[in-house]
C-alpha atoms as a PDB file:
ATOM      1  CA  UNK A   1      35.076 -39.355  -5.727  1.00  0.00           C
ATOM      2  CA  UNK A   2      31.715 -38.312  -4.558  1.00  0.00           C
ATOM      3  CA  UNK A   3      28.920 -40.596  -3.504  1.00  0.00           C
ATOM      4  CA  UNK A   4      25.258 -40.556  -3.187  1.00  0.00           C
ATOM      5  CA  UNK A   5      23.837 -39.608   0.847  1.00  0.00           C
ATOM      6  CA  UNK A   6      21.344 -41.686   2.476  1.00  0.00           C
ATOM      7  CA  UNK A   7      18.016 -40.997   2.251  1.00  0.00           C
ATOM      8  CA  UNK A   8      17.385 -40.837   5.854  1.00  0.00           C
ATOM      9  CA  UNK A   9      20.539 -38.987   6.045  1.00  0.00           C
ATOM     10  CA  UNK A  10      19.599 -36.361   3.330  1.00  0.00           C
ATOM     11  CA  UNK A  11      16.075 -35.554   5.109  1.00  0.00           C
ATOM     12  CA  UNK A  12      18.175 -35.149   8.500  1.00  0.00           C
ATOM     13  CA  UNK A  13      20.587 -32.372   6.519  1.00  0.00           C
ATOM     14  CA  UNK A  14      17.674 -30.210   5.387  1.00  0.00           C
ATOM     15  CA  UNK A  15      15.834 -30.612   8.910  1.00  0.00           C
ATOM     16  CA  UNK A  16      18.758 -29.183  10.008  1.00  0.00           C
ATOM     17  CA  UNK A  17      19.602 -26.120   7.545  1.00  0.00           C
ATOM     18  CA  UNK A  18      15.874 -25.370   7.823  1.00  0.00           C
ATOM     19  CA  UNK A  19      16.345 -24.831  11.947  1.00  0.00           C
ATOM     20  CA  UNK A  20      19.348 -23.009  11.021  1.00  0.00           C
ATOM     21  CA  UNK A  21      17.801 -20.611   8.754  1.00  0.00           C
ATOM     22  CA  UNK A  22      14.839 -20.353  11.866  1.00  0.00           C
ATOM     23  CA  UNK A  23      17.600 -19.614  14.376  1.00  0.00           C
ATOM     24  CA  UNK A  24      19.325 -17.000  11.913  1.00  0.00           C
ATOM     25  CA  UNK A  25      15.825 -15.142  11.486  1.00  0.00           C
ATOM     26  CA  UNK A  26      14.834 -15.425  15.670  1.00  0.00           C
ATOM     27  CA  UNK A  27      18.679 -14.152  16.005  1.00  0.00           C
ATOM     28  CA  UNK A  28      17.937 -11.098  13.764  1.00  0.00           C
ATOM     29  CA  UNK A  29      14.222 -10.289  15.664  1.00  0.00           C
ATOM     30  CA  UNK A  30      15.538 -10.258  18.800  1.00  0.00           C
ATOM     31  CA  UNK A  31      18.717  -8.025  17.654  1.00  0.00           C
ATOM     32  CA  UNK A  32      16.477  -5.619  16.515  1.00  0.00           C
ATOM     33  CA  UNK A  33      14.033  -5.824  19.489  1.00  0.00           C
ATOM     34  CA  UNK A  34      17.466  -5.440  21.930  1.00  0.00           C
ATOM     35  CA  UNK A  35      19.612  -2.203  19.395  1.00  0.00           C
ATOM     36  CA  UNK A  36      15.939  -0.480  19.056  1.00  0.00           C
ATOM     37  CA  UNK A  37      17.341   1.000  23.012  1.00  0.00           C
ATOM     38  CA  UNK A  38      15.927   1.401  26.137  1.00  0.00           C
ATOM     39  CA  UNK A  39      14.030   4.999  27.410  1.00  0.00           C
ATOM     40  CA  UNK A  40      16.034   7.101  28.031  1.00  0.00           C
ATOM     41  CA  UNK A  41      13.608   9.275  30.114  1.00  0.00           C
ATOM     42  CA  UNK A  42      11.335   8.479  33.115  1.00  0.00           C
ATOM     43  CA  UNK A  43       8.675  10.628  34.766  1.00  0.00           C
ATOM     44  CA  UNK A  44       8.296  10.553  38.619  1.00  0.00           C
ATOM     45  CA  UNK A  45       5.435  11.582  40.723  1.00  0.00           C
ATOM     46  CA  UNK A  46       6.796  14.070  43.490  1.00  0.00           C
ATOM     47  CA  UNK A  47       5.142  15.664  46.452  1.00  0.00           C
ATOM     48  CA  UNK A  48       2.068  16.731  43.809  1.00  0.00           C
ATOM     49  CA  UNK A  49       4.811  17.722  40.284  1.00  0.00           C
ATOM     50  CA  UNK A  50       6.418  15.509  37.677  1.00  0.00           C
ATOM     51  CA  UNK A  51      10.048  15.191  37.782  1.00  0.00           C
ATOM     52  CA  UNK A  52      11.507  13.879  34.803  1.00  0.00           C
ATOM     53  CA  UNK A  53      14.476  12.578  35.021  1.00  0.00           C
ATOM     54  CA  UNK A  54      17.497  11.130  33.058  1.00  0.00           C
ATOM     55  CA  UNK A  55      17.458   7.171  33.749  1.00  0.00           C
ATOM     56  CA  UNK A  56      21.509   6.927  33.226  1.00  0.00           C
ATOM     57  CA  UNK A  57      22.260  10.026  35.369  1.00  0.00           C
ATOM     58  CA  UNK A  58      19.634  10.480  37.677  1.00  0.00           C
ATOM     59  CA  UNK A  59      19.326  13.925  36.703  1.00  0.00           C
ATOM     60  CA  UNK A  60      16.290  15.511  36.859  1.00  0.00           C
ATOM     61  CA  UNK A  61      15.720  17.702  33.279  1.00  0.00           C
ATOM     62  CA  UNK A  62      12.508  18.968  34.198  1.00  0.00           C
ATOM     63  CA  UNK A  63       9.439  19.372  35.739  1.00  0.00           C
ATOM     64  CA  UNK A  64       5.678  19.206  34.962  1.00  0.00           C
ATOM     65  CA  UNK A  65       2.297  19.741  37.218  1.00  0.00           C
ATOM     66  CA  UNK A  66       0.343  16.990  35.470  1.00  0.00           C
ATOM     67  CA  UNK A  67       1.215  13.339  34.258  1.00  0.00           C
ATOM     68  CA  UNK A  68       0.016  14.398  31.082  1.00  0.00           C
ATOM     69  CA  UNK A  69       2.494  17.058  30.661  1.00  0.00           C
ATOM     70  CA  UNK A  70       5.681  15.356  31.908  1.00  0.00           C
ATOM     71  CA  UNK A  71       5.030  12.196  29.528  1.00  0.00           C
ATOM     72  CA  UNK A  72       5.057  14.616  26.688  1.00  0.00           C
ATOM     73  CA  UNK A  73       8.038  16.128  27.836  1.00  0.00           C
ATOM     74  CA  UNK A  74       9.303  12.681  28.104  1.00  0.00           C
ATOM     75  CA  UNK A  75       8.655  12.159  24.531  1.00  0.00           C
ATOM     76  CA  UNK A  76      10.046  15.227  23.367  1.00  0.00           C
ATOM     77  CA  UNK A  77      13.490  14.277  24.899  1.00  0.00           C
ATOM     78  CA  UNK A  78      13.514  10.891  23.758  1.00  0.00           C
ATOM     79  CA  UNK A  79      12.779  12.223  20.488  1.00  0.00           C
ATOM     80  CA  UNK A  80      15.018  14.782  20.973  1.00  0.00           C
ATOM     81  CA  UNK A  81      17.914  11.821  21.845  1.00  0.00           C
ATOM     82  CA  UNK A  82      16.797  10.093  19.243  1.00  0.00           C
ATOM     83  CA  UNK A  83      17.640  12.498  16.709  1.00  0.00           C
ATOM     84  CA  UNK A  84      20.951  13.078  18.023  1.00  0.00           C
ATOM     85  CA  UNK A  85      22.201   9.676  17.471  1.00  0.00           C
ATOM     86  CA  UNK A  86      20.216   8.905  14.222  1.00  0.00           C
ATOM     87  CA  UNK A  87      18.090   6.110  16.380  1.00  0.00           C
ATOM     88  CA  UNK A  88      14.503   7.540  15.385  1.00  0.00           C
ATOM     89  CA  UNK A  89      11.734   5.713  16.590  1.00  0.00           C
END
C-alpha cells in the first residue's frame, strides 16, 4: 500500500534531485576540462635558442632561434600528438 508524502517532505525530494542533476552536470564539465590533457610540449629559453622539449621525458625535440618559432613548433607537435591518439584539439 502506497501513501501520499508530505508536502514539506515532497519539496525537500525535488530540492534534492535538482542538486543531483547540478552535481551530475559540474561532474561532467570538469571531466571534460581534466581528459581534454595536459601539453605535452614546453619551450625553454637557452643561452639565446629555444629548446623544446618533451614535458614527460625531458627530451629536448628541437630547437628554434626565436620564441616565435619554437611555440609553433610546439604546436605542431602537440598537434602532431594529438593526431596520434585521436585527442584533437
Amino acid at each position: 500500500m502506497q501513501t501520499t508524502m508530505h508536502q514539506a517532505f515532497q519539496e525537500k525530494v525535488e530540492g534534492l534531485k535538482a542538486l543531483l542533476e547540478y552535481s551530475k552536470l559540474v561532474k561532467a564539465e570538469a571531466m571534460a576540462k581534466v581528459s581534454a590533457g595536459s601539453p605535452r610540449y614546453q619551450a625553454f629559453g637557452k643561452a639565446g635558442t629555444w629548446d623544446v622539449v618533451e614535458i614527460a621525458t625531458g627530451a629536448v625535440q628541437g630547437f628554434a632561434f626565436s620564441y616565435r618559432a619554437a611555440i609553433r613548433f610546439v604546436d605542431a607537435m602537440e598537434a602532431g600528438a594529438a593526431s596520434k591518439t585521436g585527442t584533437r584539439q
